[in-house]
Protein backbone atom coordinates (compact mmCIF):
# COMPACT_ATOMS: atom_id res chain seq x y z
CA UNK A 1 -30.74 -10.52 41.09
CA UNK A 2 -27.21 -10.98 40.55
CA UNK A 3 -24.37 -8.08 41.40
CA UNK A 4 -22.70 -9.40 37.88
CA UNK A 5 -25.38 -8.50 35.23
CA UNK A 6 -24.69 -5.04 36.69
CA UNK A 7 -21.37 -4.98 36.46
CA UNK A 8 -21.03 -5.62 32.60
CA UNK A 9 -23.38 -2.94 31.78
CA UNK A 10 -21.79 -0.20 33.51
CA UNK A 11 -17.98 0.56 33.41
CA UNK A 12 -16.88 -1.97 31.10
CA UNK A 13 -19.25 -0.93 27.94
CA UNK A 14 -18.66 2.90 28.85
CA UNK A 15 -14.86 2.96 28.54
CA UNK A 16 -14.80 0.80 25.49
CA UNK A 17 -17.03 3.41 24.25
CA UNK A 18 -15.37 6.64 25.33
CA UNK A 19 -11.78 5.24 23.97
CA UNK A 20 -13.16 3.78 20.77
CA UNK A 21 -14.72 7.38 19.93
CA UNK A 22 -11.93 9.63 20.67
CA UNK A 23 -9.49 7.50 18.34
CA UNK A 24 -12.04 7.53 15.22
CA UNK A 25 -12.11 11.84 16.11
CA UNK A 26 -8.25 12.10 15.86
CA UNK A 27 -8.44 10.39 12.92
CA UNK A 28 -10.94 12.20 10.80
CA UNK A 29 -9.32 15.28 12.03
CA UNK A 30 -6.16 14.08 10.47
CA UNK A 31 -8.29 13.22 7.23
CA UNK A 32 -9.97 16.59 7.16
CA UNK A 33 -6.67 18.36 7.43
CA UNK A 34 -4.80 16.55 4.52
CA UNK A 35 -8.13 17.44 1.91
CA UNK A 36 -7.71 21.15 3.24
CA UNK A 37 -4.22 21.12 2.15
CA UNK A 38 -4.91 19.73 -1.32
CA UNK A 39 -8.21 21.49 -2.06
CA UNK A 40 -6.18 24.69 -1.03
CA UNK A 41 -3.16 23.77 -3.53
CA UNK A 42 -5.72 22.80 -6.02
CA UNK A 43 -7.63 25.94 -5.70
CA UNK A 44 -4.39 28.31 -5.23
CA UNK A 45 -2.74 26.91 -8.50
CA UNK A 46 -5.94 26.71 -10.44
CA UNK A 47 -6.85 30.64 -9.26
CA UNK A 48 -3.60 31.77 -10.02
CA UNK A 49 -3.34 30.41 -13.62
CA UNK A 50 -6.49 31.77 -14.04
CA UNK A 51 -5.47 35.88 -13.04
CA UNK A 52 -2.69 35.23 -14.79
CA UNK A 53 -4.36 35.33 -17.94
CA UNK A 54 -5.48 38.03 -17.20
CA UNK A 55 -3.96 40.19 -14.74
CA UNK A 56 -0.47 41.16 -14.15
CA UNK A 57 1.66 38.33 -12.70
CA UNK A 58 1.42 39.68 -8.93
CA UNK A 59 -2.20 38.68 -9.06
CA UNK A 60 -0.49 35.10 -7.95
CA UNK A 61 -0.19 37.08 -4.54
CA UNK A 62 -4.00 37.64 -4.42
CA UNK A 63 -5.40 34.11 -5.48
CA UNK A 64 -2.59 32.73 -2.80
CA UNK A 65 -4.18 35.29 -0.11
CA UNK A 66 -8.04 34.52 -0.66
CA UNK A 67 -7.28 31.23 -0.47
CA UNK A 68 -5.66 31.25 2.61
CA UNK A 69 -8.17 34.07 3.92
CA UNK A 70 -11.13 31.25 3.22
CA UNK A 71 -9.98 28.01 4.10
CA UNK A 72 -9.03 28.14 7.65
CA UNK A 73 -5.59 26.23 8.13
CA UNK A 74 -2.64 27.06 9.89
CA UNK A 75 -0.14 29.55 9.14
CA UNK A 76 2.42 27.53 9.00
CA UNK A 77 0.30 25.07 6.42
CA UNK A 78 -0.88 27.84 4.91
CA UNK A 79 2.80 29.22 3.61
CA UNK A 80 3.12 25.75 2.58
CA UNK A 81 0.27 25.39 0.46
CA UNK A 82 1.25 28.87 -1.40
CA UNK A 83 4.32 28.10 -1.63
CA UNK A 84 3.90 24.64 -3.11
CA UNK A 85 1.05 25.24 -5.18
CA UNK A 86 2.57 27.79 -7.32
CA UNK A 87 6.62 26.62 -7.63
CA UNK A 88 4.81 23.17 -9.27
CA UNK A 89 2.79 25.38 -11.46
CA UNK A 90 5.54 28.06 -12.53
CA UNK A 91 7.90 25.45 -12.94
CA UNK A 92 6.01 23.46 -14.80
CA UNK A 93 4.76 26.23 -17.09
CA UNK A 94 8.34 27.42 -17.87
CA UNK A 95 9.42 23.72 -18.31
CA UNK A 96 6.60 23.44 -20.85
CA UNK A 97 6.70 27.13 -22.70
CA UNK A 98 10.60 26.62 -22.91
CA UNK A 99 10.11 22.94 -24.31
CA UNK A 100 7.86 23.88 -27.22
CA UNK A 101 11.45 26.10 -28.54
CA UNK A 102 13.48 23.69 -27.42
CA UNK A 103 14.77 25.85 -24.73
CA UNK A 104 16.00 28.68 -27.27
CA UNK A 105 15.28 31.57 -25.14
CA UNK A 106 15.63 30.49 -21.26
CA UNK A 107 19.20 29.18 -23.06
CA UNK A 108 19.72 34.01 -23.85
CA UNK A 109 17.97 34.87 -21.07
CA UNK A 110 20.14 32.41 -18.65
CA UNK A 111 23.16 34.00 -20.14
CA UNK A 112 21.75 37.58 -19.41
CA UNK A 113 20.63 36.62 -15.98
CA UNK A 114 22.51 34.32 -13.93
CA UNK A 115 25.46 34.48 -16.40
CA UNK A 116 25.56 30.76 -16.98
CA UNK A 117 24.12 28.67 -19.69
CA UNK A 118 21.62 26.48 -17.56
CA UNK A 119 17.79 27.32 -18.59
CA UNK A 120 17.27 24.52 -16.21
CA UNK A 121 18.53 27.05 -13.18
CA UNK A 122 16.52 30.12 -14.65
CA UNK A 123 13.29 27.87 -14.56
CA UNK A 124 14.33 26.92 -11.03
CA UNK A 125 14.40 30.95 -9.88
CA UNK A 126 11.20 31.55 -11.63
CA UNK A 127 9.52 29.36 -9.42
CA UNK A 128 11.07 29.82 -6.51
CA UNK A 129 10.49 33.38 -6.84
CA UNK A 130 6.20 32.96 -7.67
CA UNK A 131 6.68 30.20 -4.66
CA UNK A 132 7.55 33.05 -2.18
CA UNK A 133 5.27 35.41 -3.67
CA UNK A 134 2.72 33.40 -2.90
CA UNK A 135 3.60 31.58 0.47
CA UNK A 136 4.08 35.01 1.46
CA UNK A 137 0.51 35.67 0.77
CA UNK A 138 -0.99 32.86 1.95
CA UNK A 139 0.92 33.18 5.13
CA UNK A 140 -0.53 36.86 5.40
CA UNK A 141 -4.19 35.33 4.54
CA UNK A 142 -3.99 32.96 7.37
CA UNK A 143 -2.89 35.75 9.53
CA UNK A 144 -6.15 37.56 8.55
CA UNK A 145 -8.33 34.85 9.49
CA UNK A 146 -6.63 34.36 12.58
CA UNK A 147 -7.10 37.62 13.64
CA UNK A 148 -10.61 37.85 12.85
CA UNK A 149 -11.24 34.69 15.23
């Protein structure tokens, strides 16, 4: 027999292998941690809109926190997600409930407020305030689960 047919079988086929492996892993990993960040900023906005109807408006703080305390990220992501998740959804919710009266109200309320006439700015605080409140939470939630592990 020859020494060659040998040859081709073992090293060569084994690092192709071993190299061609580890890059599809790094990549699903990659893939797997962008659809934990959006299912947990789908779920965190979608929870909190939903307590909200019903419970006071610090019940943000709880949806943000199960969230977190479920879907294992990292804190850093996980502040993220909260904090993301619920400045698009309070901003857009004041954007739209100040719309329908043409802005009549934010317009006082901006006066009382921030003493300016920009609703635009008071819809800005309101959710960057429910953006802390909940990347605060989230961030805590994390911190659970990372303890537990």
């Amino acid at each position: 027999m020859n020494d060659s047919n040998f040859q081709i079988g073992t090293s060569s086929n084994f690092q192709i292998g071993t190299s061609s492996n580890f890059q599809i892993g790094t990549s699903s990993n990659f893939q797997i941690n962008i659809m934990k960040f959006i299912v947990s900023l789908i779920l965190t906005a979608l929870l909190s809109f939903a307590a909200c109807l019903f419970l006071p408006w610090w019940s943000i703080a709880l949806a943000a926190f199960l969230v977190a305390a479920l879907i294992p990220q990292r804190p850093g992501k996980a502040f993220i997600t909260g904090f993301v998740a619920l400045f698009l959804l309070w901003g857009g919710l004041g954007f739209w409930i100040s719309n329908a009266n043409e802005h009549i109200l934010a317009h006082k309320v901006s006066l009382l407020m921030i003493n300016m006439d920009n609703p635009y700015l008071l819809m800005l605080a309101t959710a960057v305030i429910g953006a802390l409140v909940a990347g605060f939470a989230a961030l805590a939630g994390s911190f659970l689960r990372k303890s537990k592990a």
